[in-house]
C-alpha atoms as a PDB file:
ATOM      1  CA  UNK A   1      81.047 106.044 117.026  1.00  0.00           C
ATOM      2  CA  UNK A   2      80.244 102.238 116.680  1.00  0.00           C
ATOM      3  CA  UNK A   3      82.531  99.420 117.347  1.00  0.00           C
ATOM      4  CA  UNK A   4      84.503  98.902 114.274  1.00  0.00           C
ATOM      5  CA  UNK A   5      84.031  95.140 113.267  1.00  0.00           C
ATOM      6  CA  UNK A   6      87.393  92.869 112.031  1.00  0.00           C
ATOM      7  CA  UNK A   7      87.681  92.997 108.464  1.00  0.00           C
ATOM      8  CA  UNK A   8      84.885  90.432 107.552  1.00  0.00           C
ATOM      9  CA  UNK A   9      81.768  92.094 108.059  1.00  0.00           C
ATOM     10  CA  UNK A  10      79.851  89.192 107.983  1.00  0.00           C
ATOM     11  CA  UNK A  11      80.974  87.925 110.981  1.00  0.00           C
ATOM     12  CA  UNK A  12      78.148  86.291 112.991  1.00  0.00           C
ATOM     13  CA  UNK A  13      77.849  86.009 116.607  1.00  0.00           C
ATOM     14  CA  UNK A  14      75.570  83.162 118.826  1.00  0.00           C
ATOM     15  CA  UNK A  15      73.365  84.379 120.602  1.00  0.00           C
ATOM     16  CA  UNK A  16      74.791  84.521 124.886  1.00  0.00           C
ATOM     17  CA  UNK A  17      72.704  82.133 126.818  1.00  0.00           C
ATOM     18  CA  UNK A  18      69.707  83.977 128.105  1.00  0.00           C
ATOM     19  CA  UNK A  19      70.179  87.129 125.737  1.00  0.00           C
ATOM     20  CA  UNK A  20      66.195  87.717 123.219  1.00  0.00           C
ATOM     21  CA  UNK A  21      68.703  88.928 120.306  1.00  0.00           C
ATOM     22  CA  UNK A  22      70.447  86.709 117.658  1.00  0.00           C
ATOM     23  CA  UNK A  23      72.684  89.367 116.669  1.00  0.00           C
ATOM     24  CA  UNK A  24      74.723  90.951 119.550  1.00  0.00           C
ATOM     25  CA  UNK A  25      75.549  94.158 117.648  1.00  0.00           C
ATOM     26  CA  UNK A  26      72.084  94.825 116.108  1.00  0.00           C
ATOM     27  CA  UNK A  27      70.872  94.433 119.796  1.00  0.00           C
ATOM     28  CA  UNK A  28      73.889  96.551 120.965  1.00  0.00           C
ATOM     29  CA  UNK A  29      73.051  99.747 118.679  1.00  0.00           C
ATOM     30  CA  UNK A  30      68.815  99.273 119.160  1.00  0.00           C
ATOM     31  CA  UNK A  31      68.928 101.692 121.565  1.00  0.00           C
ATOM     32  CA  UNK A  32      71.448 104.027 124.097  1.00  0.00           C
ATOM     33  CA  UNK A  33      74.041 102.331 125.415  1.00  0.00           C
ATOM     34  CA  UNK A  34      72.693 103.749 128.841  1.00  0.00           C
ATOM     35  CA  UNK A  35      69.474 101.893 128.406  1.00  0.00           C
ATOM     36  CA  UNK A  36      71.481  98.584 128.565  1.00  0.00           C
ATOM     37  CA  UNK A  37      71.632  96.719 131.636  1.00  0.00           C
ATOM     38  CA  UNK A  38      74.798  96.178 133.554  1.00  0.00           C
ATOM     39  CA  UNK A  39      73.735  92.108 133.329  1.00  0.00           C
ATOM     40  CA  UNK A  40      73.158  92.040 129.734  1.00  0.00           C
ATOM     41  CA  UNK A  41      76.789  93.105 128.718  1.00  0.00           C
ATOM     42  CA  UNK A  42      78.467  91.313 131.733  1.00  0.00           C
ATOM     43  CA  UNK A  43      77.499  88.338 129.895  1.00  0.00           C
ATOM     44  CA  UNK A  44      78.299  89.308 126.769  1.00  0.00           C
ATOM     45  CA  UNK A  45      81.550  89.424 128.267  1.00  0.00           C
ATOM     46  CA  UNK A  46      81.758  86.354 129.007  1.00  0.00           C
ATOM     47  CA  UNK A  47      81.563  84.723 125.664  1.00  0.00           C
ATOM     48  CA  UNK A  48      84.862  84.876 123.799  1.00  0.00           C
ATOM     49  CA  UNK A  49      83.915  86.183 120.454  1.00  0.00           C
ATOM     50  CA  UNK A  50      81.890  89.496 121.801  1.00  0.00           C
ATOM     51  CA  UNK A  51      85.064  90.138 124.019  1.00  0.00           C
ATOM     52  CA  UNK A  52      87.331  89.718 121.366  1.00  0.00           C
ATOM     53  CA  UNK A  53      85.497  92.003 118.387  1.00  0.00           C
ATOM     54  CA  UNK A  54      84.313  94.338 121.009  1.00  0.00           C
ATOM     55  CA  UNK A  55      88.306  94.697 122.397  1.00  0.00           C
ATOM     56  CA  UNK A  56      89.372  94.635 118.614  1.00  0.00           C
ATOM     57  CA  UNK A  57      87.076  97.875 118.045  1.00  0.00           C
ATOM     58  CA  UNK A  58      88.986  99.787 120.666  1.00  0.00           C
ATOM     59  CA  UNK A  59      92.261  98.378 120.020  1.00  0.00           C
ATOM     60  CA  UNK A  60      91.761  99.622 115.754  1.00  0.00           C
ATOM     61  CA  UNK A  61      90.646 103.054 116.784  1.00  0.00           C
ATOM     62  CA  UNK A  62      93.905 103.534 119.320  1.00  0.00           C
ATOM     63  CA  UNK A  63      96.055 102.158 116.990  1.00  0.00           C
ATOM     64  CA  UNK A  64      94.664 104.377 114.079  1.00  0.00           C
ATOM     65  CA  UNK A  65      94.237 107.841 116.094  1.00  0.00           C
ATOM     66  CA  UNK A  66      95.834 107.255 119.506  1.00  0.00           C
ATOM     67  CA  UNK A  67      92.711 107.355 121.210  1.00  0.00           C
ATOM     68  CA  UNK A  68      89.651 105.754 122.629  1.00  0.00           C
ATOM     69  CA  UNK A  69      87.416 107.572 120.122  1.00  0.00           C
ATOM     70  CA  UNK A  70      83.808 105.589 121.454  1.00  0.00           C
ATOM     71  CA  UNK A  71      81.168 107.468 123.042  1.00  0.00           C
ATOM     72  CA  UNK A  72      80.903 107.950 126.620  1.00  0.00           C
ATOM     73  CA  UNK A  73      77.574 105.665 127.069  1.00  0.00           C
ATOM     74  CA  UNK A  74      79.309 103.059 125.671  1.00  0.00           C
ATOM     75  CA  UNK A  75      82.689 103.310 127.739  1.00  0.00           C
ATOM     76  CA  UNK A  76      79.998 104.040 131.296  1.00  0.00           C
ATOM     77  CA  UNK A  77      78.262 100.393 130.031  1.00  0.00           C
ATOM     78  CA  UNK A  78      81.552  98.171 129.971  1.00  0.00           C
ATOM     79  CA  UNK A  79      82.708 100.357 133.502  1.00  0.00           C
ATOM     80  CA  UNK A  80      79.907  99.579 135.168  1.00  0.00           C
ATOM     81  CA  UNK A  81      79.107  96.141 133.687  1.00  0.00           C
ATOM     82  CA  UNK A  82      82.877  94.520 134.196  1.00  0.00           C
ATOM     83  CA  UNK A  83      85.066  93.244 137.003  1.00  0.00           C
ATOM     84  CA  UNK A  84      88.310  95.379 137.812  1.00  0.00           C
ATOM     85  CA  UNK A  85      90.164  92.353 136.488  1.00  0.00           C
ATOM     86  CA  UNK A  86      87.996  92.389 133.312  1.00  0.00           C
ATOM     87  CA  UNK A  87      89.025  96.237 132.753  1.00  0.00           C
ATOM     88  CA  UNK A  88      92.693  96.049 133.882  1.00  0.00           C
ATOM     89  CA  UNK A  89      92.943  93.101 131.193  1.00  0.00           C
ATOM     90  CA  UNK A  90      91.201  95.063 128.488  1.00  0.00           C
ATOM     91  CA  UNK A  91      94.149  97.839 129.079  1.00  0.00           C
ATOM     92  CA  UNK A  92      96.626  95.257 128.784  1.00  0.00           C
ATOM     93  CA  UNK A  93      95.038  93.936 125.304  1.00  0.00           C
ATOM     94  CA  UNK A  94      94.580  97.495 123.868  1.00  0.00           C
ATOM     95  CA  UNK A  95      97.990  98.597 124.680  1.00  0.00           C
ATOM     96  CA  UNK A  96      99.602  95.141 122.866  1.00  0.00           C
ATOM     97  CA  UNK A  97      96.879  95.388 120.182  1.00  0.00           C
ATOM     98  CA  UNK A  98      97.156  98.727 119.575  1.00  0.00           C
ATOM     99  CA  UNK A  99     101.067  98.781 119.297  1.00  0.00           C
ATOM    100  CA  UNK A 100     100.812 103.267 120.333  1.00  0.00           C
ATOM    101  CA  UNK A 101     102.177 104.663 122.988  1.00  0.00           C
ATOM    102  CA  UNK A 102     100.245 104.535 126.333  1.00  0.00           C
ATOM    103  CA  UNK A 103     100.610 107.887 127.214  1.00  0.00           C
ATOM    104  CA  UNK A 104      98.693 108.534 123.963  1.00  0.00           C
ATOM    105  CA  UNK A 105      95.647 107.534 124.867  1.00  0.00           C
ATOM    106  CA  UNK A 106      96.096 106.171 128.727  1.00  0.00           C
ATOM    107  CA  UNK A 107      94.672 109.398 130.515  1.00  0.00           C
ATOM    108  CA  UNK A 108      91.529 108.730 128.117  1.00  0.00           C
ATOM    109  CA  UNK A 109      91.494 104.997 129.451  1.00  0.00           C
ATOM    110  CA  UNK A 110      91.579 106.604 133.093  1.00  0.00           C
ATOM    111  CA  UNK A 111      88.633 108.959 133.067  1.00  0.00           C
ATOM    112  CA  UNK A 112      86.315 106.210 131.328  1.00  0.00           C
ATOM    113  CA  UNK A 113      87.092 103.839 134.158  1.00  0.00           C
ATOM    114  CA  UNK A 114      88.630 105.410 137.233  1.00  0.00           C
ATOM    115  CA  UNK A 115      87.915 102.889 139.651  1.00  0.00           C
ATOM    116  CA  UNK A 116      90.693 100.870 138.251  1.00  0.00           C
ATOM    117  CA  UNK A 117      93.651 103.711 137.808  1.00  0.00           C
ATOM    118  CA  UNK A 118      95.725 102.582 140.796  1.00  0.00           C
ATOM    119  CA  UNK A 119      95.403  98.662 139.048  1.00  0.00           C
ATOM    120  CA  UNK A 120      96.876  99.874 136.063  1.00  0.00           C
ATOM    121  CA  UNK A 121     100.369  98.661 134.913  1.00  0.00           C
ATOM    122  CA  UNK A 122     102.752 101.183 134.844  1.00  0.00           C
ATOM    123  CA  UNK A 123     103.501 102.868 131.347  1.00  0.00           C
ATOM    124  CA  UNK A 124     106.158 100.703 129.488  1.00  0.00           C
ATOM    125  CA  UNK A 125     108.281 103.611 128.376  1.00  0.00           C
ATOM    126  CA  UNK A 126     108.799 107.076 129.998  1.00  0.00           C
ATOM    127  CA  UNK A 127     106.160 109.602 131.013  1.00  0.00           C
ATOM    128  CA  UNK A 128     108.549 112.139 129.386  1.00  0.00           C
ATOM    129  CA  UNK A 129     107.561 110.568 125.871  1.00  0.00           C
ATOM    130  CA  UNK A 130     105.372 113.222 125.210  1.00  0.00           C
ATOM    131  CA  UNK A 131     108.160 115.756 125.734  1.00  0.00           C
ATOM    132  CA  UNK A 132     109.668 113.799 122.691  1.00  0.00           C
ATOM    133  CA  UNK A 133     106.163 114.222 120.368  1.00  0.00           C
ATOM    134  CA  UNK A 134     106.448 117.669 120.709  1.00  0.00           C
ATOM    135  CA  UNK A 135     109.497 118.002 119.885  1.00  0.00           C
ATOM    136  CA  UNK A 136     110.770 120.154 123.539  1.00  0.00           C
ATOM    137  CA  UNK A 137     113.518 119.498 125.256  1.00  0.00           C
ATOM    138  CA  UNK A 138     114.341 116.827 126.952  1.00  0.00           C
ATOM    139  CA  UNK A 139     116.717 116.057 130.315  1.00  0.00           C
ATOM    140  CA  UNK A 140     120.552 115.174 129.636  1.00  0.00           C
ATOM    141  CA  UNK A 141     120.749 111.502 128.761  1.00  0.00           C
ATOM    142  CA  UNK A 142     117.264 110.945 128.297  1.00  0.00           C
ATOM    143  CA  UNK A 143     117.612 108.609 125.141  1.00  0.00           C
ATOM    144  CA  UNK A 144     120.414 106.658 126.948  1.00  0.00           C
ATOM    145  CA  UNK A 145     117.972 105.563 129.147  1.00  0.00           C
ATOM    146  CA  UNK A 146     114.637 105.169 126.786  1.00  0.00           C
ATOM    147  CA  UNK A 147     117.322 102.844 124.740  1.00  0.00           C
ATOM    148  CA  UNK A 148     117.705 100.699 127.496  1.00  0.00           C
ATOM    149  CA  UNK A 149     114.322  99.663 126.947  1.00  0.00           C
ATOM    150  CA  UNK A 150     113.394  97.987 124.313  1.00  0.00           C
ATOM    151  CA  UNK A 151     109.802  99.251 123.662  1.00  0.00           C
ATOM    152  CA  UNK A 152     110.739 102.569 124.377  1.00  0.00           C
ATOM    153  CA  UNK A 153     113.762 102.176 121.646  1.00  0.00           C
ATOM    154  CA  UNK A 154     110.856 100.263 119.143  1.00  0.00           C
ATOM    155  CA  UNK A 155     108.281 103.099 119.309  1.00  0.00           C
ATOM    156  CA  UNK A 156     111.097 106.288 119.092  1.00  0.00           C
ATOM    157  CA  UNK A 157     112.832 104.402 116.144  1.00  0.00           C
ATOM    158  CA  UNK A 158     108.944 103.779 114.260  1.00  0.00           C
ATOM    159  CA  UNK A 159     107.942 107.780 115.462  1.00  0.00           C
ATOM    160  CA  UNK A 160     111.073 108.450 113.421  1.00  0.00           C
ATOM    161  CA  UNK A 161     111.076 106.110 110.520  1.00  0.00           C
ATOM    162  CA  UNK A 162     107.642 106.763 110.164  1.00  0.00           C
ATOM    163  CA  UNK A 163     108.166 110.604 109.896  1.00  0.00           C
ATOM    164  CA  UNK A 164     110.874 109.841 107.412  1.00  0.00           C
ATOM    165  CA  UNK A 165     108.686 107.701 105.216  1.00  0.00           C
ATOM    166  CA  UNK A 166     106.039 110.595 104.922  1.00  0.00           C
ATOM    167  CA  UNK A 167     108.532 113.046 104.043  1.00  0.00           C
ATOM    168  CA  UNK A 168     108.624 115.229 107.176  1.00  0.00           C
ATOM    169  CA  UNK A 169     111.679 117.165 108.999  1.00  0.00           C
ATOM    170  CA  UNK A 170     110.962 116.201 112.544  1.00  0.00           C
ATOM    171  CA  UNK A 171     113.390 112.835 112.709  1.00  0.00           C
ATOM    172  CA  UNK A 172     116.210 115.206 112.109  1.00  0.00           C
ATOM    173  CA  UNK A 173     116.015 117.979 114.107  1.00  0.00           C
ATOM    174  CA  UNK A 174     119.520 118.952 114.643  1.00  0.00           C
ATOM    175  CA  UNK A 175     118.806 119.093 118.270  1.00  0.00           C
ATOM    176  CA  UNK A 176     117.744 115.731 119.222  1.00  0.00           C
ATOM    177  CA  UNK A 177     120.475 114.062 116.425  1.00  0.00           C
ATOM    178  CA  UNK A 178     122.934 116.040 119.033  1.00  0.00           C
ATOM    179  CA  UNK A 179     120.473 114.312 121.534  1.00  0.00           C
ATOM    180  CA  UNK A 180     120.635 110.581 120.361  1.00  0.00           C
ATOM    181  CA  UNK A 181     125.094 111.803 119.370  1.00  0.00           C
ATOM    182  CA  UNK A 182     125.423 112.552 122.860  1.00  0.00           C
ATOM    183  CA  UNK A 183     123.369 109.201 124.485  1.00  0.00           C
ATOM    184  CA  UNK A 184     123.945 106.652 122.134  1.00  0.00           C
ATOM    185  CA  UNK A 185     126.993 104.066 121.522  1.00  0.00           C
ATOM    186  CA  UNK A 186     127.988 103.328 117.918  1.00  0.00           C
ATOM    187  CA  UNK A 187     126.006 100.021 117.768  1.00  0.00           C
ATOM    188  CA  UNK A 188     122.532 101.929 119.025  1.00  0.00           C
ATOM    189  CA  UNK A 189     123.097 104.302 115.720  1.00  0.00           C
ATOM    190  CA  UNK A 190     123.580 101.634 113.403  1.00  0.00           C
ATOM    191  CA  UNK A 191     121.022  99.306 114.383  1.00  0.00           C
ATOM    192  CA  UNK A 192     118.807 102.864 114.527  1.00  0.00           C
ATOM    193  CA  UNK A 193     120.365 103.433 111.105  1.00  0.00           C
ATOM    194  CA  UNK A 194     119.364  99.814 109.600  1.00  0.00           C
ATOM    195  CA  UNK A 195     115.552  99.976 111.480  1.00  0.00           C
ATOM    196  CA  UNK A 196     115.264 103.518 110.170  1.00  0.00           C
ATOM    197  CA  UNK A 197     116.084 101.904 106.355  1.00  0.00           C
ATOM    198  CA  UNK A 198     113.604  98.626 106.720  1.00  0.00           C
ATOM    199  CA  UNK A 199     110.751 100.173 108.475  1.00  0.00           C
ATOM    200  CA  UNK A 200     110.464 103.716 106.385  1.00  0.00           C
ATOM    201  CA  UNK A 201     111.356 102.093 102.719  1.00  0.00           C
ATOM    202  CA  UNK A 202     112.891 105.439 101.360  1.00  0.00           C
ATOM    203  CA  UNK A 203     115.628 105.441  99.123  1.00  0.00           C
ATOM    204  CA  UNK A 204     118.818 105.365 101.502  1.00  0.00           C
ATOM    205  CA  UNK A 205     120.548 107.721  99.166  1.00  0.00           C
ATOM    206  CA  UNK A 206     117.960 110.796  99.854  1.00  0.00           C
ATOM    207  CA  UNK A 207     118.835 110.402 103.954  1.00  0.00           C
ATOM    208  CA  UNK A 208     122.105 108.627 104.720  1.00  0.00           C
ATOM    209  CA  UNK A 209     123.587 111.877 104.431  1.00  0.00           C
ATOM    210  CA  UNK A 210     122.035 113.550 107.564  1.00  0.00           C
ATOM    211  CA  UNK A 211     123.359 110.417 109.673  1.00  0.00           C
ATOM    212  CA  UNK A 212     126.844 111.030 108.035  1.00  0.00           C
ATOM    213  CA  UNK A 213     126.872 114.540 108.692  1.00  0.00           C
ATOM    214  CA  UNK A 214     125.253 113.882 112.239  1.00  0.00           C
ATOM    215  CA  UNK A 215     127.066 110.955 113.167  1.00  0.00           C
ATOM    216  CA  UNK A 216     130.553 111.356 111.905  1.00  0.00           C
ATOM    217  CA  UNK A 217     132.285 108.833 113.834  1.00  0.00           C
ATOM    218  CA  UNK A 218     129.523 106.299 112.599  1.00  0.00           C
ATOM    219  CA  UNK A 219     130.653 106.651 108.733  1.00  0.00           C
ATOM    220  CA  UNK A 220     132.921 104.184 108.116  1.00  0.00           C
ATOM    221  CA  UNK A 221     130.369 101.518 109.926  1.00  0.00           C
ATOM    222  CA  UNK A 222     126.861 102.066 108.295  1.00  0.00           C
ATOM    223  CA  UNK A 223     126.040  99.582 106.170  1.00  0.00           C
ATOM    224  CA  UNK A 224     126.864 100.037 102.318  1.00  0.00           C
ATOM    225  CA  UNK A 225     123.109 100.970 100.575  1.00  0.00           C
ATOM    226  CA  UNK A 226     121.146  98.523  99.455  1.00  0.00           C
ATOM    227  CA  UNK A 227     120.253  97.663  96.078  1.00  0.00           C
ATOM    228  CA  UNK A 228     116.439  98.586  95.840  1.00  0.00           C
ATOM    229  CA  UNK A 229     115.005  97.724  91.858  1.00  0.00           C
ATOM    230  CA  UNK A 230     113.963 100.354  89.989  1.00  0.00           C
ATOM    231  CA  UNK A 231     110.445 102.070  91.230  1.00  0.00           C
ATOM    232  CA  UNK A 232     110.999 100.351  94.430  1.00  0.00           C
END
């Protein structure tokens, strides 16, 4: 796969100081990444605008598919061509592009560039995440604690919303609504309740009944529907 370019393709880049190619990614796909020397793309590197499109690629595919998705020559010629520091910083920028889970795509991120796994950050949310994606069961109290932190609580409530918005059964499983009855105060379910409502756009009046039925003591606090226009 190439490195997907930001949305104007017409994007021009200057040539790097010392590089025989006006065009960094005409030079880039002439031949196999393995051909390339370790020089050539440390210095590409090093100019702002090849960092940033070439981060931008990876970021769009994680964000997209959850993972990496570039060939193996081309991951081997930035791990061999950049610093530690370079590659720790280009996890950081894919996981805050990228806005998916790192346990999506972080064991990917390892294998391409092991020399750095002990330099890594540390996951922001739990490694038991995954438990969550597959819908298996998860410890006692598990959501209390994912709730206390705040990107954890972001990327369960989108997971959910999202499902909701597509039409799909796995946000209310009646096992982990008795999950999130069990761990969560009455503010977490209304503010889950409200997110749920502004990030998935479906009609409140085709759902608020599963977080009345699930929820009981929460009824007489949701939030009266809102209003949506006709064919909204």
């Amino acid at each position: 796969m190439r490195w997907p370019l930001p949305h104007s393709s017409s994007t021009q880049f200057e040539a790097p100081r010392n590089m025989d190619t006006s065009k960094f990614y005409d030079k880039l796909y002439s031949m196999p990444a393995r051909d390339f020397p370790t020089e050539w793309m440390a210095e590409a590197w090093g100019h702002s605008e090849i960092r940033a499109n070439l981060t931008y690629g990876l970021s769009r595919m994680v964000s997209k598919i959850g993972e990496l998705a570039h060939g193996a020559d081309h991951l081997d010629l930035l791990a061999r061509s950049l610093s530690n520091e370079q590659l720790v910083q280009l996890y950081i920028d894919i996981r805050d592009q990228s806005h998916r889970f790192e346990e999506e795509w972080r064991e990917e991120f390892e294998r391409a560039f092991p020399k750095i796994v002990s330099r890594l950050p540390e996951p922001y949310v739990f490694p038991e995440i995954d438990r969550f994606l597959k819908g298996e069961e998860l410890h006692v109290g598990w959501a209390r604690n994912a709730w206390e932190v705040d990107r954890a609580r972001e990327f369960i409530t989108s997971v959910m919303a999202r499902d909701l918005e597509q039409g799909g059964m796995f946000w209310c499983e009646p096992s982990w609504l008795e999950h999130l009855d069990l761990c969560l105060t009455r503010d977490q379910l209304l503010r889950l309740y409200t997110e749920m409502r502004d990030i998935s756009g479906r009609p409140e009046q085709e759902w608020r009944h599963v977080f009345e039925e699930s929820f009981p003591d929460c009824v007489d606090h949701f939030p009266k529907p809102l209003d949506r226009p006709e064919g909204a």
